[in-house]
Protein backbone atom coordinates (compact mmCIF):
# COMPACT_ATOMS: atom_id res chain seq x y z
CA UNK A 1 -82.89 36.61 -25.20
CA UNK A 2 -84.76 34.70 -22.17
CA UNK A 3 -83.44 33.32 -19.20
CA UNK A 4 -82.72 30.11 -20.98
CA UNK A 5 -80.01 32.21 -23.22
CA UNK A 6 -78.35 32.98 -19.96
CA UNK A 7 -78.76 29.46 -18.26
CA UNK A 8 -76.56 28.48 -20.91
CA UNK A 9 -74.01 30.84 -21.33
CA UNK A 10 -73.93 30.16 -17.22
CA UNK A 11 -73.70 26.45 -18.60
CA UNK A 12 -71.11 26.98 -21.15
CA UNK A 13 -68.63 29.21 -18.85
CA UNK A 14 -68.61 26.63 -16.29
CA UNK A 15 -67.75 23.93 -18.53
CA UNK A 16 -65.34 25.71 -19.57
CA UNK A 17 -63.91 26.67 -16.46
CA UNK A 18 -64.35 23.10 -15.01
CA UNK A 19 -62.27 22.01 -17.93
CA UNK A 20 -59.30 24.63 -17.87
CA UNK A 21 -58.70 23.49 -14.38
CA UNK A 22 -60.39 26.26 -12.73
CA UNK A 23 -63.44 24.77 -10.71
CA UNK A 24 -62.79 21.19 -8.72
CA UNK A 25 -63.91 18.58 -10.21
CA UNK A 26 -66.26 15.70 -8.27
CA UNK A 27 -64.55 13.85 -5.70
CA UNK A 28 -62.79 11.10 -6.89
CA UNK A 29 -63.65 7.64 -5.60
CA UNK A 30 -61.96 4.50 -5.49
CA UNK A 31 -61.22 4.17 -9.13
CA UNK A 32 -62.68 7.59 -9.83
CA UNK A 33 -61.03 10.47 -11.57
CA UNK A 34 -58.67 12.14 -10.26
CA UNK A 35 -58.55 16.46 -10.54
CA UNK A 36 -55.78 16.98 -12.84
CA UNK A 37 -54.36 19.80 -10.00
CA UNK A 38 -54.01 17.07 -7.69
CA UNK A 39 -52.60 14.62 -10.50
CA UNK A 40 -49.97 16.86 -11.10
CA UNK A 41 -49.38 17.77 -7.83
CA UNK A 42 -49.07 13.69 -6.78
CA UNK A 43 -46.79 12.99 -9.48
CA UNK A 44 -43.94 14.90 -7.94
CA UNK A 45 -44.41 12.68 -4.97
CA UNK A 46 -41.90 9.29 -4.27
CA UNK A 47 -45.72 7.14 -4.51
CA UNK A 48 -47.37 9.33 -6.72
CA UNK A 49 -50.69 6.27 -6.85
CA UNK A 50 -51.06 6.28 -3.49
CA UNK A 51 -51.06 10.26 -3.46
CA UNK A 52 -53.94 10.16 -6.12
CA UNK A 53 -55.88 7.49 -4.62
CA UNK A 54 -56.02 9.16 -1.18
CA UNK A 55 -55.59 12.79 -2.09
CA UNK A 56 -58.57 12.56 -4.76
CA UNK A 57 -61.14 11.21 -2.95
CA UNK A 58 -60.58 14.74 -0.81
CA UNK A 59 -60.06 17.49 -3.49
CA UNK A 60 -63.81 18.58 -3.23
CA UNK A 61 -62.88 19.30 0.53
CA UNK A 62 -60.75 22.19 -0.52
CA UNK A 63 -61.26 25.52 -2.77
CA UNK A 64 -57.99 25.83 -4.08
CA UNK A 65 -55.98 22.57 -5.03
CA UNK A 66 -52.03 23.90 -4.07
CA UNK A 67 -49.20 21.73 -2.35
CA UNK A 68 -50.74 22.41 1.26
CA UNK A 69 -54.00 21.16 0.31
CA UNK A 70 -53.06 17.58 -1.48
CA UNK A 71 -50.52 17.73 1.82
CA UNK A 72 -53.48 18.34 4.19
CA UNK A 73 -55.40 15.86 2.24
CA UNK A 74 -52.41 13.33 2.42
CA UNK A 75 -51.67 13.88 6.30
CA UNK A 76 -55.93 13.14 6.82
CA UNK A 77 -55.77 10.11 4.98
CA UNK A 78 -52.18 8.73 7.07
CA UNK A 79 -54.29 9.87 10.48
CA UNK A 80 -56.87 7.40 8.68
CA UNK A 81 -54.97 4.74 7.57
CA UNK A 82 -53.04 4.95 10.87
CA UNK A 83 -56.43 4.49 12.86
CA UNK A 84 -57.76 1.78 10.49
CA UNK A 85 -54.48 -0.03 11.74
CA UNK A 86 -55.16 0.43 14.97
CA UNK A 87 -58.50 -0.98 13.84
CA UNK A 88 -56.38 -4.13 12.27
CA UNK A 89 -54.34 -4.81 15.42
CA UNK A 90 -57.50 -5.09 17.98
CA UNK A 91 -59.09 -8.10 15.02
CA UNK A 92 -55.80 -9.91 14.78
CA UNK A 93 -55.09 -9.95 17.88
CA UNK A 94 -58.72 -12.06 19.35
CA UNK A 95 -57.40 -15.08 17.96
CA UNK A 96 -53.88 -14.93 17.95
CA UNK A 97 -50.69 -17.01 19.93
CA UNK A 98 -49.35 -14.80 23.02
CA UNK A 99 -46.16 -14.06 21.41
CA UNK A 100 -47.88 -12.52 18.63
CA UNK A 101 -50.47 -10.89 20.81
CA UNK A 102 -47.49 -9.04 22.43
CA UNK A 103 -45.76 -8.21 19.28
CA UNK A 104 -48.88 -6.61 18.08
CA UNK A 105 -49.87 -4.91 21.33
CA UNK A 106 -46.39 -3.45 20.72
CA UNK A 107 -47.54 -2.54 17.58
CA UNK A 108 -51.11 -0.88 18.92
CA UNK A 109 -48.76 1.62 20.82
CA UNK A 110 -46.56 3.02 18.08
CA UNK A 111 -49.26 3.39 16.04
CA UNK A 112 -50.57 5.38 18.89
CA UNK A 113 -47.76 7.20 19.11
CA UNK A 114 -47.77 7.68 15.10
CA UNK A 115 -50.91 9.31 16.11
CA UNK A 116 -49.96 12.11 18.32
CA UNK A 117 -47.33 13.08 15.70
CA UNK A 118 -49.45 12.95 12.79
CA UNK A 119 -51.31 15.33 14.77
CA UNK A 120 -48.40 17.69 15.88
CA UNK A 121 -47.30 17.38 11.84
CA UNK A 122 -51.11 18.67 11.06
CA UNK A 123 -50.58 21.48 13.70
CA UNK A 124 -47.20 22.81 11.84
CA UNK A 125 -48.82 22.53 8.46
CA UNK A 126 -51.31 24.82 9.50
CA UNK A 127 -48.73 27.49 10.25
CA UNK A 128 -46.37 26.57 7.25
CA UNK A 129 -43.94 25.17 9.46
CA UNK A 130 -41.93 23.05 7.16
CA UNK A 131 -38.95 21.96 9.80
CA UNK A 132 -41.47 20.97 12.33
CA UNK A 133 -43.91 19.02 9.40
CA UNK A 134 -40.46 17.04 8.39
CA UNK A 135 -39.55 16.57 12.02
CA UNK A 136 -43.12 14.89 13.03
CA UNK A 137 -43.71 12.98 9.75
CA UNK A 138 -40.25 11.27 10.11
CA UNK A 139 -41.13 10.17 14.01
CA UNK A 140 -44.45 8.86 12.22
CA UNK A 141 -42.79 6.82 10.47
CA UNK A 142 -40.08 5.89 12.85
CA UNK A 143 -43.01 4.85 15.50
CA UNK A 144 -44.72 2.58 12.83
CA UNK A 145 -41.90 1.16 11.53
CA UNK A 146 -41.01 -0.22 15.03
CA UNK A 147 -43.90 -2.33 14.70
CA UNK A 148 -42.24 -4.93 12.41
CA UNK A 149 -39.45 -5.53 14.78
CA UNK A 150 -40.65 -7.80 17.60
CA UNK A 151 -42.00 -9.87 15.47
CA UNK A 152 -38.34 -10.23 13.49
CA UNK A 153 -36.95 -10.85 16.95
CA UNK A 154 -39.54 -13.78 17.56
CA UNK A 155 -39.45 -15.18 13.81
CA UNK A 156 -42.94 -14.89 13.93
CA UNK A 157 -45.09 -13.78 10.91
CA UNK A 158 -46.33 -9.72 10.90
CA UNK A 159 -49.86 -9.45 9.38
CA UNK A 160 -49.25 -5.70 9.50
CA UNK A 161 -46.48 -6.08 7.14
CA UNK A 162 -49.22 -4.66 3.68
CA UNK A 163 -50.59 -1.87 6.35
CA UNK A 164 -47.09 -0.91 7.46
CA UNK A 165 -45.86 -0.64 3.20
CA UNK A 166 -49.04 1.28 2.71
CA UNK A 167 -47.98 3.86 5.67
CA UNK A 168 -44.75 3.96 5.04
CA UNK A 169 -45.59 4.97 1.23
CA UNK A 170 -48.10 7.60 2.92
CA UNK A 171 -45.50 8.95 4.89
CA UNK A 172 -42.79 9.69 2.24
CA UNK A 173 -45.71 11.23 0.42
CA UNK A 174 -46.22 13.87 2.96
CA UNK A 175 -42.64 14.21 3.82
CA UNK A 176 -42.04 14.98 0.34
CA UNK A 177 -45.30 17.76 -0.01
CA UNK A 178 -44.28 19.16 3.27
CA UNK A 179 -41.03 20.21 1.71
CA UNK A 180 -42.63 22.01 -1.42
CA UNK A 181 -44.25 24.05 0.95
């Protein structure tokens, strides 16, 4: 028995381990697989395809795959989506009509302020403070939700409207990991 007997017993056990769940699998891509941890872990959520699709792409981040991890992986992809809107609102707004270009400049700030409380939410995760977590997510989504209302006053059309479903879906995801925690 050479070392190419124990390369593949090596081989075997960590196929075997990668399939019973215990090793991470590769990070999931757009369209990718998804670990099955973090599968099962989504599907308890109120959007459990938008938990896989962000959460996955992350799981490689993390050693163990638990609630607080597809939560911290959830809470880094709202922070993301939240900036990429951000993002959205400074392109719309170069060519747009003034009353939209104040609607969405109203917009820019509670996003902004969706921000700073996905960032206090992140801080209170790290201690296991569910309360707090709850507390911050829901202002998230109270701050970005805000967003669509000028533009109801003016009867004007929001092009933030598929950005706001996707955060709002994000949110409720995290809301509802933060309180399996």
């Amino acid at each position: 028995m050479g070392p190419a007997h124990g390369h593949l017993v090596l081989l075997v056990a960590a196929v075997a381990l990668l399939s019973a769940g215990f090793l991470p699998h590769a990070v999931a891509k757009k369209g990718g697989a998804v670990p099955p941890a973090v599968a099962d872990i989504c599907s308890r959520t109120p959007f459990p395809d938008t938990c896989k699709s962000t959460a996955g792409r992350h799981a490689s981040k993390y050693p163990v795959i638990d609630v607080v991890a597809v939560l911290n992986m959830q809470v880094d992809a709202f922070s993301k989506r939240t900036a990429h809107a951000r993002e959205r609102v400074t392109k719309v707004s170069r060519g747009a009509q003034p009353q939209q270009t104040q609607a969405l400049s109203f917009c820019d700030t509670m996003y902004m302020n969706t921000q700073d409380t996905i960032g206090a939410a992140e801080r209170a995760i790290t201690f296991r403070d569910k309360a707090t977590a709850k507390i911050m997510l829901q202002l998230a989504v109270q701050d970005f939700e805000s967003c669509d209302r000028p533009f109801k006053q003016s009867g004007i059309n929001n092009p933030l409207e598929k950005i706001d479903v996707e955060l709002n879906q994000m949110a409720q995801n995290c809301m509802t990991l933060a309180s399996m925690i």
